[in-house]
C-alpha atoms as a PDB file:
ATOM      1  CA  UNK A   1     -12.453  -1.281 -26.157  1.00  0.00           C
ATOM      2  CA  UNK A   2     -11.347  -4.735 -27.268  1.00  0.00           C
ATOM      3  CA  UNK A   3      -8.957  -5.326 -24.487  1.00  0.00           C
ATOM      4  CA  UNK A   4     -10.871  -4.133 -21.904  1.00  0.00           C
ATOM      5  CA  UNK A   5     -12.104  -7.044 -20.380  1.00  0.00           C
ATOM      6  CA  UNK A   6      -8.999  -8.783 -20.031  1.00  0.00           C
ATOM      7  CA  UNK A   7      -7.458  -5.766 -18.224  1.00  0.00           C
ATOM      8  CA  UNK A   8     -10.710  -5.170 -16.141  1.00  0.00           C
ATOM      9  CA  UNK A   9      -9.395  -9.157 -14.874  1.00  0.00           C
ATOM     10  CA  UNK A  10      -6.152  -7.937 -14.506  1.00  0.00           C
ATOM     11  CA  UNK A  11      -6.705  -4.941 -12.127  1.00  0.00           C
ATOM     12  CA  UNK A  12      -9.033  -7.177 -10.384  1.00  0.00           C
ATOM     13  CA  UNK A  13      -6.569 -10.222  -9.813  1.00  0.00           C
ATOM     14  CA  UNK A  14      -3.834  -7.720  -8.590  1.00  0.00           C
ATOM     15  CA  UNK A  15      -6.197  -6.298  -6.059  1.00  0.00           C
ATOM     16  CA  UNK A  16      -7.251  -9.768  -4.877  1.00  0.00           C
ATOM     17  CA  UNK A  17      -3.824 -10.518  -4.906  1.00  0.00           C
ATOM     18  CA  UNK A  18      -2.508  -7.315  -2.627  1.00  0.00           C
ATOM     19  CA  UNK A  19      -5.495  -8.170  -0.101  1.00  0.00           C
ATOM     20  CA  UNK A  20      -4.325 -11.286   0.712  1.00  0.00           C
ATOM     21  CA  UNK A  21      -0.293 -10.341   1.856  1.00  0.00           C
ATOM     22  CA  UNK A  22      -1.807  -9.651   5.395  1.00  0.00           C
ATOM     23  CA  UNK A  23      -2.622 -13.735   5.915  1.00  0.00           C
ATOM     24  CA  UNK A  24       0.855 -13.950   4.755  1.00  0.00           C
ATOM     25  CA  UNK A  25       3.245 -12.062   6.754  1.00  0.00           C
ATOM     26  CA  UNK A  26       0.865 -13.446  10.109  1.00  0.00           C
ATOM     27  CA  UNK A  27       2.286 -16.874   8.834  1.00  0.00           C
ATOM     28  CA  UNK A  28       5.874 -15.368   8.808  1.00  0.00           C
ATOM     29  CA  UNK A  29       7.836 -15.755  12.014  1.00  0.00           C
ATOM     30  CA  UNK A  30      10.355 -12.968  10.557  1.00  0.00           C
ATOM     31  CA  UNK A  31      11.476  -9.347  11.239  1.00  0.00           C
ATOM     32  CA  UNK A  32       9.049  -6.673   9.744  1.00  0.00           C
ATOM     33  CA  UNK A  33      12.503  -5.077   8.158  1.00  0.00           C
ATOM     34  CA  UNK A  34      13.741  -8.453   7.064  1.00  0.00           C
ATOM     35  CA  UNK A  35      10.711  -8.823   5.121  1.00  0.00           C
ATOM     36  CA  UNK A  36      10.408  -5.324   3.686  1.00  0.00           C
ATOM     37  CA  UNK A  37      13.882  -6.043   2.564  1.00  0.00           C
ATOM     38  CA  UNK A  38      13.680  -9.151   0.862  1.00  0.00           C
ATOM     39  CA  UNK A  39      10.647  -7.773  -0.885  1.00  0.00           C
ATOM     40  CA  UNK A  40      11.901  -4.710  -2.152  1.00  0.00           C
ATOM     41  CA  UNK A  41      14.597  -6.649  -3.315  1.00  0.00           C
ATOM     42  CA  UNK A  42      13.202  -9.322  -5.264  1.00  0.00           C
ATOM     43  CA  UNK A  43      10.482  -8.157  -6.188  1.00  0.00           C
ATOM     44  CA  UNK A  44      12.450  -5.069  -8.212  1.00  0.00           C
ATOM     45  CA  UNK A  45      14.866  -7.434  -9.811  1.00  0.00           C
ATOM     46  CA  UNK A  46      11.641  -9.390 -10.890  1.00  0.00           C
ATOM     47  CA  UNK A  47       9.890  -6.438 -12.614  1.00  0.00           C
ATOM     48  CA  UNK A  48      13.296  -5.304 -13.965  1.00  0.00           C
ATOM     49  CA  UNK A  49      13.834  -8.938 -16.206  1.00  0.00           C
ATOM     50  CA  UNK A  50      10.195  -8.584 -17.150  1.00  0.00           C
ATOM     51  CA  UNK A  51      10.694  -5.182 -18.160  1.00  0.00           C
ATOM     52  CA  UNK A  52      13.584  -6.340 -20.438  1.00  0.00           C
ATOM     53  CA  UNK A  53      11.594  -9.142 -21.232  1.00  0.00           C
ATOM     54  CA  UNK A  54       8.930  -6.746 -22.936  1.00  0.00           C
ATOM     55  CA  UNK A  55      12.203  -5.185 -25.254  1.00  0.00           C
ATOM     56  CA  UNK A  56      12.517  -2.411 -22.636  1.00  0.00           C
ATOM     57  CA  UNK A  57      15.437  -0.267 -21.136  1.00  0.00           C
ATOM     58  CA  UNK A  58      15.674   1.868 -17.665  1.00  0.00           C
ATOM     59  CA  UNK A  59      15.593   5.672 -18.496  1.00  0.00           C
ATOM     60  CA  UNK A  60      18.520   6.258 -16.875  1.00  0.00           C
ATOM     61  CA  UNK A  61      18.442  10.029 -18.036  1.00  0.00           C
ATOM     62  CA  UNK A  62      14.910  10.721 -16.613  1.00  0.00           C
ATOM     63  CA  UNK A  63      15.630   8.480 -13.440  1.00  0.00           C
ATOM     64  CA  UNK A  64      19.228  10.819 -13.244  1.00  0.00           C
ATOM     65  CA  UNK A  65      17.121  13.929 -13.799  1.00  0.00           C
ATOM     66  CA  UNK A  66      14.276  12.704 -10.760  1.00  0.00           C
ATOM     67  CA  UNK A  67      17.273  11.060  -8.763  1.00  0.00           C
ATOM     68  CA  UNK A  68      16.323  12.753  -5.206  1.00  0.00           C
ATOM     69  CA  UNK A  69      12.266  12.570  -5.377  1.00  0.00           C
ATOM     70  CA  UNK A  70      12.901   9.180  -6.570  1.00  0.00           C
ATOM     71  CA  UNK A  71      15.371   7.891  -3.955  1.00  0.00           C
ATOM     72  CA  UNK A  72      13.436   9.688  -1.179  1.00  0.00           C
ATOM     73  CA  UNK A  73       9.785   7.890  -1.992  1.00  0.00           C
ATOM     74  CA  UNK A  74      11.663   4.551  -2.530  1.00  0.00           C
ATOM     75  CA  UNK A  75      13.025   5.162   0.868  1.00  0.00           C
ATOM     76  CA  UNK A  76       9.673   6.176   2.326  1.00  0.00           C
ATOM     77  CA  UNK A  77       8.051   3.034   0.755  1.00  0.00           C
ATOM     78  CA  UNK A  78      10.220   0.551   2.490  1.00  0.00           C
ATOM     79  CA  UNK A  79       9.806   2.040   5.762  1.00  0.00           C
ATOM     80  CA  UNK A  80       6.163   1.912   5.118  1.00  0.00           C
ATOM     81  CA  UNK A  81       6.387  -1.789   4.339  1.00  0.00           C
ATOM     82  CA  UNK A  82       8.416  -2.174   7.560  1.00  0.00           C
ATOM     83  CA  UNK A  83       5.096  -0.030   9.097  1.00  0.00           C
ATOM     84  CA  UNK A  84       2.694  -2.299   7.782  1.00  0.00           C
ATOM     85  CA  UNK A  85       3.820  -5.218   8.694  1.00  0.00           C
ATOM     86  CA  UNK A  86       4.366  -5.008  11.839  1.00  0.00           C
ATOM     87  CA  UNK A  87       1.228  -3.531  12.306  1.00  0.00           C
ATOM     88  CA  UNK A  88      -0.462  -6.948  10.988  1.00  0.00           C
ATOM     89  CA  UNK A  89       1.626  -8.513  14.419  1.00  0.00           C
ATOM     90  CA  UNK A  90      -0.080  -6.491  16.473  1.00  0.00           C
ATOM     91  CA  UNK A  91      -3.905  -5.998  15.328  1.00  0.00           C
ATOM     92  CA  UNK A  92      -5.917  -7.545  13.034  1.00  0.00           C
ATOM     93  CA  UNK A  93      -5.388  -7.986   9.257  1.00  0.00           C
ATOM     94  CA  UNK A  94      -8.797  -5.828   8.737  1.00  0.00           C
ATOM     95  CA  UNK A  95      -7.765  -3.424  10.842  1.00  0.00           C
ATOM     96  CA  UNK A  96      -4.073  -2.789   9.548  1.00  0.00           C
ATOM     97  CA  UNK A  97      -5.441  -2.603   6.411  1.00  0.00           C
ATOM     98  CA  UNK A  98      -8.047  -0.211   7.115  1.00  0.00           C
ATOM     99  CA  UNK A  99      -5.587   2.442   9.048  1.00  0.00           C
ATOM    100  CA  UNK A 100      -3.502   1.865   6.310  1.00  0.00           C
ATOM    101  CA  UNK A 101      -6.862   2.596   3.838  1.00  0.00           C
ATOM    102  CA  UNK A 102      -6.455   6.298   5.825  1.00  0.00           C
ATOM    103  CA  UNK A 103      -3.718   7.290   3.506  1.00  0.00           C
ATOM    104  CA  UNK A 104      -6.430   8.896   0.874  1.00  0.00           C
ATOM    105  CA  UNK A 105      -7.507  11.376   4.060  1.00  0.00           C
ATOM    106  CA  UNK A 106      -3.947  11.965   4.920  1.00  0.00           C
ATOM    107  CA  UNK A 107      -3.182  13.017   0.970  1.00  0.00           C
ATOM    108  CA  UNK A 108      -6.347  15.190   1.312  1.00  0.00           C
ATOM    109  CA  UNK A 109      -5.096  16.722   4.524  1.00  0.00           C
ATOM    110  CA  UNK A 110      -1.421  17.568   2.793  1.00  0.00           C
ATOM    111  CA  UNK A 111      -2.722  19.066  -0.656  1.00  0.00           C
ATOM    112  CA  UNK A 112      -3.438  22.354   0.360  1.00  0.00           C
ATOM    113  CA  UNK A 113       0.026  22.493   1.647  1.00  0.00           C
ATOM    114  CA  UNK A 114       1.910  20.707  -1.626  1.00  0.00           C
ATOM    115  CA  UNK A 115      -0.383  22.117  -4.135  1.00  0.00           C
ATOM    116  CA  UNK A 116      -1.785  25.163  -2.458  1.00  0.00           C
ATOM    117  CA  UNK A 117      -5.241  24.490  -3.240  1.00  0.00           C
ATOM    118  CA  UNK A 118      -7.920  24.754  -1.003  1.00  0.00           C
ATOM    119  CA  UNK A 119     -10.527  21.594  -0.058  1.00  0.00           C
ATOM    120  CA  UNK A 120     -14.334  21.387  -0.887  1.00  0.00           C
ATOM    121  CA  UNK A 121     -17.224  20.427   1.004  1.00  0.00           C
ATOM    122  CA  UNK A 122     -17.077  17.446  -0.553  1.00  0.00           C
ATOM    123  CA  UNK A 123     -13.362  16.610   0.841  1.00  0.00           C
ATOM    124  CA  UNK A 124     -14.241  18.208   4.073  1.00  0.00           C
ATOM    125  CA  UNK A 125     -17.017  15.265   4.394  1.00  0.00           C
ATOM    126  CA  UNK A 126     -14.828  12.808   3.306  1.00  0.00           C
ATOM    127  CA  UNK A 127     -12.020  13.387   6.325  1.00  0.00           C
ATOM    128  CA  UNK A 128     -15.492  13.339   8.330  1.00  0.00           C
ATOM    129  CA  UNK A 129     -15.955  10.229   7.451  1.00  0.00           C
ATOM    130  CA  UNK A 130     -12.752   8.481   7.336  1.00  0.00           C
ATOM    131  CA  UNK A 131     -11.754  10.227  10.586  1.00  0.00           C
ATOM    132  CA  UNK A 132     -14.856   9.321  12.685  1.00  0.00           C
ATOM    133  CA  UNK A 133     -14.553   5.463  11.177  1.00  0.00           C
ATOM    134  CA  UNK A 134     -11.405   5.237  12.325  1.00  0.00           C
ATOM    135  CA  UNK A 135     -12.896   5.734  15.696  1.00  0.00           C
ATOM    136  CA  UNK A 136     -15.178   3.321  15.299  1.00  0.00           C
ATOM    137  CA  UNK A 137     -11.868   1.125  14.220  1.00  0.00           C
ATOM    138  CA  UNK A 138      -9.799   1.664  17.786  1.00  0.00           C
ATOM    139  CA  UNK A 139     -12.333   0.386  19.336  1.00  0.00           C
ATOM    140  CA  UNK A 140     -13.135   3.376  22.126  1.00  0.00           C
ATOM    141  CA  UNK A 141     -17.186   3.217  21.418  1.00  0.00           C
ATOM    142  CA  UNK A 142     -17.220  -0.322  22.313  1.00  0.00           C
ATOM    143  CA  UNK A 143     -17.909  -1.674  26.099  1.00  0.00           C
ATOM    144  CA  UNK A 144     -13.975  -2.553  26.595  1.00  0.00           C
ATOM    145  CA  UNK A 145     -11.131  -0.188  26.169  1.00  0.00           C
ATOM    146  CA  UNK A 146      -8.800  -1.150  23.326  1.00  0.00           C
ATOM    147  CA  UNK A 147      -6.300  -3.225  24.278  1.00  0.00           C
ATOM    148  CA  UNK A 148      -2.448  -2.026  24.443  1.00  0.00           C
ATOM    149  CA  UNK A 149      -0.890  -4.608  21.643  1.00  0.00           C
ATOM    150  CA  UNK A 150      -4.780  -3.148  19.643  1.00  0.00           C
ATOM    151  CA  UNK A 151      -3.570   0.460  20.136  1.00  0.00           C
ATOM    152  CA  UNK A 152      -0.314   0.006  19.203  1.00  0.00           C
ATOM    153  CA  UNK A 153      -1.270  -2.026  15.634  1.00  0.00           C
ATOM    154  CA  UNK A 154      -3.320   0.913  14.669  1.00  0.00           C
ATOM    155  CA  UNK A 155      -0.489   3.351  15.392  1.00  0.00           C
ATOM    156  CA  UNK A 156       1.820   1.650  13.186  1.00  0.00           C
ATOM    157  CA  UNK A 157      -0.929   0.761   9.821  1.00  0.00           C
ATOM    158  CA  UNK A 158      -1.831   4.886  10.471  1.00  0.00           C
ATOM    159  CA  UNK A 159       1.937   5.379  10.700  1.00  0.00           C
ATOM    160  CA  UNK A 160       2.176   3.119   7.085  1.00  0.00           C
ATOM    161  CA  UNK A 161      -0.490   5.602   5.694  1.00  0.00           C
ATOM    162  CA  UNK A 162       1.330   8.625   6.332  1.00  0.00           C
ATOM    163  CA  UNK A 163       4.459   7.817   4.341  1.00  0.00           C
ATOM    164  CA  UNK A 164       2.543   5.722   1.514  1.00  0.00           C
ATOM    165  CA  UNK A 165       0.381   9.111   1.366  1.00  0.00           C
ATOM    166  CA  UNK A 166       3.768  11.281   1.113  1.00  0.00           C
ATOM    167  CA  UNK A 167       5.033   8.784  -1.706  1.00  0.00           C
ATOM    168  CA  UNK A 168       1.698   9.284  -3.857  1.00  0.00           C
ATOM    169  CA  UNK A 169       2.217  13.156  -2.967  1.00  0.00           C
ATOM    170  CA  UNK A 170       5.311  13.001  -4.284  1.00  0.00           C
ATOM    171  CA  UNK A 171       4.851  10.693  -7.523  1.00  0.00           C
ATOM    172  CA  UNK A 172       2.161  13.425  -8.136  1.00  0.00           C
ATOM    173  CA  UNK A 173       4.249  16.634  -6.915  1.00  0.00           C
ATOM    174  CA  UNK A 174       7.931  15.413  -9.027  1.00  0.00           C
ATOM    175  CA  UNK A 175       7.644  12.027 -11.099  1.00  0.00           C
ATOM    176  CA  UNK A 176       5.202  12.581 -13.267  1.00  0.00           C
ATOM    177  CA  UNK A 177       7.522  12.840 -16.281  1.00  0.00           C
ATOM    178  CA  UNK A 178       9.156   9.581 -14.815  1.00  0.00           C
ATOM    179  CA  UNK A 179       7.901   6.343 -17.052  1.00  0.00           C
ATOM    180  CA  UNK A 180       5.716   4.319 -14.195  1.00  0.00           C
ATOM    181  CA  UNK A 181       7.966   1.042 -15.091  1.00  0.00           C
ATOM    182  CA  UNK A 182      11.310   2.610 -14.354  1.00  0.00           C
ATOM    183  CA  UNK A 183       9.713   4.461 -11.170  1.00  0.00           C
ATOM    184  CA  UNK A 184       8.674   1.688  -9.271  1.00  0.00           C
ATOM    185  CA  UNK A 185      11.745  -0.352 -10.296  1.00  0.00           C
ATOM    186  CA  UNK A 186      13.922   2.338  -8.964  1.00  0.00           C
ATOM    187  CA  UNK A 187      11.845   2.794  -6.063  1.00  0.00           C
ATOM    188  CA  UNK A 188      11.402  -0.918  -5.301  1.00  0.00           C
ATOM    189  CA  UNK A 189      15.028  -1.569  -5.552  1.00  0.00           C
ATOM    190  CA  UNK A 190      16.052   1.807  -3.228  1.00  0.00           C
ATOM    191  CA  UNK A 191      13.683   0.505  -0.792  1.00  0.00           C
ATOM    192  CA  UNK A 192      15.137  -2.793  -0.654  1.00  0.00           C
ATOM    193  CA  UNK A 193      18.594  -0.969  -0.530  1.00  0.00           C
ATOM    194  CA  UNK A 194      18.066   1.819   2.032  1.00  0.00           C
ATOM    195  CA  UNK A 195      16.570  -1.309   4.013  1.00  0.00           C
ATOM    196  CA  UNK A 196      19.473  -3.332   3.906  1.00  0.00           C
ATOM    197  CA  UNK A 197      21.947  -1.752   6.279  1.00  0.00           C
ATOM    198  CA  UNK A 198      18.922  -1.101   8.987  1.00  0.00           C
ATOM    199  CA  UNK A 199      18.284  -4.595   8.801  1.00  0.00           C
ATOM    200  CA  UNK A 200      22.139  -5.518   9.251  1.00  0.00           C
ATOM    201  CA  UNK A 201      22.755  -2.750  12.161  1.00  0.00           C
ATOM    202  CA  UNK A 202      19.525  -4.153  14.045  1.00  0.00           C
ATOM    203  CA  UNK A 203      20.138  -7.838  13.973  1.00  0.00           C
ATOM    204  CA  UNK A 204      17.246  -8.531  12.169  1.00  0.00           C
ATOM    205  CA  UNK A 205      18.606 -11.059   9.912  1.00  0.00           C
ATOM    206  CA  UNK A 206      17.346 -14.508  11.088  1.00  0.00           C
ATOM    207  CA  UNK A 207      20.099 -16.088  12.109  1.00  0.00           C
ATOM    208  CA  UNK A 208      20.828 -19.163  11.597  1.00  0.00           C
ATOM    209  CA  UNK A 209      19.647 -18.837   8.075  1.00  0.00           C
ATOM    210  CA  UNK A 210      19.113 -22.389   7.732  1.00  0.00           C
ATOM    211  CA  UNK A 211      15.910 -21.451   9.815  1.00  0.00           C
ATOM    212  CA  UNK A 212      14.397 -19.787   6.765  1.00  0.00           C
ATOM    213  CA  UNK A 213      14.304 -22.845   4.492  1.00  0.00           C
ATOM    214  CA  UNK A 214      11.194 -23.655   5.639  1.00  0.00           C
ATOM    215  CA  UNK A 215       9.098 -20.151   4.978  1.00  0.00           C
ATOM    216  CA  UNK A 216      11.385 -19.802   1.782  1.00  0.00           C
ATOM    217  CA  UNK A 217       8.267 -20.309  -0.547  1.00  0.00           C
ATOM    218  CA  UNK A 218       6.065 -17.564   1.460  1.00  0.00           C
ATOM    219  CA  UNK A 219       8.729 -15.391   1.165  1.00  0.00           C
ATOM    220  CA  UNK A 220       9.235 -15.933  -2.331  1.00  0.00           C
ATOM    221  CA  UNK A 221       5.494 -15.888  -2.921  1.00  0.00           C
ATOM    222  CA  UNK A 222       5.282 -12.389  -1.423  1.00  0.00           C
ATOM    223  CA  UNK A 223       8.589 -10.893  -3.195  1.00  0.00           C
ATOM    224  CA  UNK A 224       7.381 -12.259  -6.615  1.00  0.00           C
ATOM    225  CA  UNK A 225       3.232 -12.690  -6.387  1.00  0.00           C
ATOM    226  CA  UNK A 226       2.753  -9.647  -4.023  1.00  0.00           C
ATOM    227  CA  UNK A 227       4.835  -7.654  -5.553  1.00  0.00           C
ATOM    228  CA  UNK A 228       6.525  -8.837  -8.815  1.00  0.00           C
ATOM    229  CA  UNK A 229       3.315 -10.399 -10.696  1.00  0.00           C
ATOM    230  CA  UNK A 230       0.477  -8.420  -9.033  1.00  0.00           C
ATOM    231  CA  UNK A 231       2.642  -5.094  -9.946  1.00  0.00           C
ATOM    232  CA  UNK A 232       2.844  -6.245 -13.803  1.00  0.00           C
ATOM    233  CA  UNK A 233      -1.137  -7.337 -13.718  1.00  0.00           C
ATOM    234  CA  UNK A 234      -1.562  -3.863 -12.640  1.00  0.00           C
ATOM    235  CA  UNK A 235       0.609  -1.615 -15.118  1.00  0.00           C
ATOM    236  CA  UNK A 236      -1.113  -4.073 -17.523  1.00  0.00           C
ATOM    237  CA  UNK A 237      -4.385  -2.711 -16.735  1.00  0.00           C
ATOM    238  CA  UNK A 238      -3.686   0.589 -16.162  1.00  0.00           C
ATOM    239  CA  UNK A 239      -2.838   1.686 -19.916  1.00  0.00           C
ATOM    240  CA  UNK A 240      -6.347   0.081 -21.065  1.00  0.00           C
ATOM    241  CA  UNK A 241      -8.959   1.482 -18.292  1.00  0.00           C
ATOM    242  CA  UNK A 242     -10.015   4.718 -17.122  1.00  0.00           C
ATOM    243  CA  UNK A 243      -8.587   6.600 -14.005  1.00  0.00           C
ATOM    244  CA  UNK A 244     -11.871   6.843 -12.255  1.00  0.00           C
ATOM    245  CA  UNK A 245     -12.347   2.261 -13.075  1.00  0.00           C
ATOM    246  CA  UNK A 246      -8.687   1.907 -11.501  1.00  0.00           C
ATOM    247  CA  UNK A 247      -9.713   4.051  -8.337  1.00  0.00           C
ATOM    248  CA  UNK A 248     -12.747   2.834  -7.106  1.00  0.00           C
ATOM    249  CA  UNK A 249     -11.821  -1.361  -8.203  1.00  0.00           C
ATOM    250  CA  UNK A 250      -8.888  -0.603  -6.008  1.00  0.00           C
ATOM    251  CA  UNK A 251     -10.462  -1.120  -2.771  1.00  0.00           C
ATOM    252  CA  UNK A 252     -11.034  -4.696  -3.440  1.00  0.00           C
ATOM    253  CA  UNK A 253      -8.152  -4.680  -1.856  1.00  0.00           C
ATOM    254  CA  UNK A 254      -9.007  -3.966   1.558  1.00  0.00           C
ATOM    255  CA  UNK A 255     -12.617  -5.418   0.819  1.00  0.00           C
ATOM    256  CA  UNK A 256     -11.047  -8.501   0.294  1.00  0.00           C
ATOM    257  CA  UNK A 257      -8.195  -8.047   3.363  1.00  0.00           C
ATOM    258  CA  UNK A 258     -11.660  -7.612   5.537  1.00  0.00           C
ATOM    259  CA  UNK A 259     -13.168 -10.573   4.362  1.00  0.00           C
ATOM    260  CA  UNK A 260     -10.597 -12.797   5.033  1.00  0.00           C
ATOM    261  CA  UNK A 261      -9.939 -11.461   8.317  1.00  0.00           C
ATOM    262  CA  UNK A 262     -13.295 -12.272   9.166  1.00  0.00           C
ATOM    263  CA  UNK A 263     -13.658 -15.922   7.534  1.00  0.00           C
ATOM    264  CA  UNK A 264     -10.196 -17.005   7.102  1.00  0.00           C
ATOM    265  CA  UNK A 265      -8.176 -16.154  10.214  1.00  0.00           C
ATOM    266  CA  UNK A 266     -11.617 -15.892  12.319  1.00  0.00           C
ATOM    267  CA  UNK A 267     -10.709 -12.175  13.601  1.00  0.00           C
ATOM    268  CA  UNK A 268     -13.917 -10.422  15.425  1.00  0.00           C
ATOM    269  CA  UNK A 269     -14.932  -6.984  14.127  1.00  0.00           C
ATOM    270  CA  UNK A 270     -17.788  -5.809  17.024  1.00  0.00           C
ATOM    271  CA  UNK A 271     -20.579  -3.807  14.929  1.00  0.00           C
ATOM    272  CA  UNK A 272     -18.714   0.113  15.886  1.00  0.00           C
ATOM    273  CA  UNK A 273     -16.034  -1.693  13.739  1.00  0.00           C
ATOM    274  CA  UNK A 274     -17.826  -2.921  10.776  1.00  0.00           C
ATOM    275  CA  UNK A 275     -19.455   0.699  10.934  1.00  0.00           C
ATOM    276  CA  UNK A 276     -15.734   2.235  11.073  1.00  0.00           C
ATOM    277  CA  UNK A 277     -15.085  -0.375   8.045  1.00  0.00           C
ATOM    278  CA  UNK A 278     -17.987   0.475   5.714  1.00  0.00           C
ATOM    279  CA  UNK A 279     -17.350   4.584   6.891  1.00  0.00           C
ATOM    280  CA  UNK A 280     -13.334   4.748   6.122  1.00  0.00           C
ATOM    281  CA  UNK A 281     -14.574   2.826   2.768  1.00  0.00           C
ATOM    282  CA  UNK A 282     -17.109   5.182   1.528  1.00  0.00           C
ATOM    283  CA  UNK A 283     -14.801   8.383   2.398  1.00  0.00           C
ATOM    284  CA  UNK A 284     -12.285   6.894   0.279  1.00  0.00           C
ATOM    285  CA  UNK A 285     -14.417   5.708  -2.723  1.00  0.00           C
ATOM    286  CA  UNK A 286     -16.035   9.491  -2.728  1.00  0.00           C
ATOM    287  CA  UNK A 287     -12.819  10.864  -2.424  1.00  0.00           C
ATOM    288  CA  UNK A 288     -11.689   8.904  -5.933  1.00  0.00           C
ATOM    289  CA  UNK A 289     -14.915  10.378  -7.328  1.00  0.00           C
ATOM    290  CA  UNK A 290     -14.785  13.598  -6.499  1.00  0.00           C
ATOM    291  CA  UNK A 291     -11.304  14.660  -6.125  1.00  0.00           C
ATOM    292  CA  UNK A 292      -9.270  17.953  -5.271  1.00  0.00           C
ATOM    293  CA  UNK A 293      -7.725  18.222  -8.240  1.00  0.00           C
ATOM    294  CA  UNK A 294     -10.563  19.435 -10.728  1.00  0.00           C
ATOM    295  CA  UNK A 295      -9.925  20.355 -14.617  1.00  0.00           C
ATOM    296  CA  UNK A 296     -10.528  23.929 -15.290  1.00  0.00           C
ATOM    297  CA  UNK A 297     -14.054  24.351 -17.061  1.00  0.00           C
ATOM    298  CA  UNK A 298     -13.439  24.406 -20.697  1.00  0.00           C
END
């Protein structure tokens, strides 16, 4: 395929580009809801111009028809932003990102109740996996006990995977007839949205705002790179590769979040971690290749 190099760059770039919003947010002294906000926000008025910018309208008739599966996973995806991030205060970047890598096991462990279908051996040995990495992960084989603020880090990124795993069960379960442009516009924008008033009721709105100013461009750099441009290098991709590419080159995300844990912000990882690591990996990459939902044998 003639374009397929430039889109295999593409889907690699917005990986890249995902693994690094970790280092980020640790170099953002604001609110985990403040942030979720101002991301959902921005970052679904920024694919919205681009979309018109490509001669492109909303659906409104397919987004009126999907209005309540569509609200409810934009809803869930801001609240497992808010998640997420504050599970990067409290643990490490690797580690966030790996509990939050546990999402594929948790869609695993909900199909047979969404779609009724029962799980193979091969599934079965993936939540093996995944679920005895995690382990490794907390930290409870190691000669200390994991520490509270550890603990409590992994509870929220394992938190984060349970609603990002409901949102993919759901873009599976209702939005399939949804275009994947005006999905994630409509979700990004209702996450920002349902966010809002939270973040007004809590106090969570730095205050004074002047104190912003300074971390203006990371926050702009996460609301339009993070989100914005790594979500158009993506959909850019995703029209020219196959499923099974897109899968597996996803987890250069957390391979790269891992990496720069280790290097970059100089976070340890004892070696019952780096075993959890490569463990919750490999269930996840054999769970993209062999996957519950098989075609019927023609």
């Amino acid at each position: 395929m003639k374009n397929k190099p430039v889109a295999l760059f593409q889907l690699i770039l917005s990986m890249i580009i995902y693994g690094t919003i970790g280092i980020c947010r640790r170099s953002l002294p604001v609110g985990s809801a403040f942030l979720a906000m101002f991301r959902g926000i921005l970052g679904g008025l920024l694919l919205l111009v681009l979309h018109r910018i490509r001669g492109r309208k909303l659906d409104l008739s397919s987004i009126g028809a999907h209005a309540l599966p569509l609200f409810t996973s934009g809803a869930l995806i801001g609240f497992n932003w808010i998640f997420l991030f504050e599970s990067y205060r409290y643990t490490s970047v690797a580690i966030s990102t790996l509990c939050y890598y546990m999402a594929p096991s948790f869609v695993i462990l909900l199909t047979p109740i969404v779609f009724k279908e029962k799980l193979g051996p091969h599934n079965l040995l993936c939540l093996g996996l995944s679920v005895l990495g995690m382990l490794g992960v907390t930290g409870i084989f190691s000669d200390h006990t994991a520490d509270a603020n550890r603990l409590l880090g992994i509870a929220f990124g394992l938190s984060a995977a349970v609603l990002y795993a409901s949102v993919i069960l759901i873009n599976k379960k209702s939005l399939g007839q949804v275009p994947v442009w005006d999905r994630t516009i409509t979700q990004l924008g209702t996450a920002g949205a349902v966010i809002l008033p939270y973040v007004l009721l809590v106090g969570d709105v730095p205050a004074p705002l002047s104190d912003l100013l300074p971390h203006l461009p990371l926050l702009l750099l996460i609301a339009f790179l993070h989100t914005g441009v790594a979500y158009l290098l993506y959909f850019s991709s995703v029209e020219k590769l196959p499923s099974q590419t897109i899968a597996l080159l996803s987890y250069l995300d957390p391979v790269t979040a891992v990496l720069l844990s280790a290097f970059f912000l100089r976070e340890p990882m004892d070696i019952y971690a780096i075993i959890g690591t490569v463990l919750i990996l490999l269930s996840a990459v054999l769970g993209e290749m062999f996957p519950i939902h098989q075609k019927e044998a023609q």
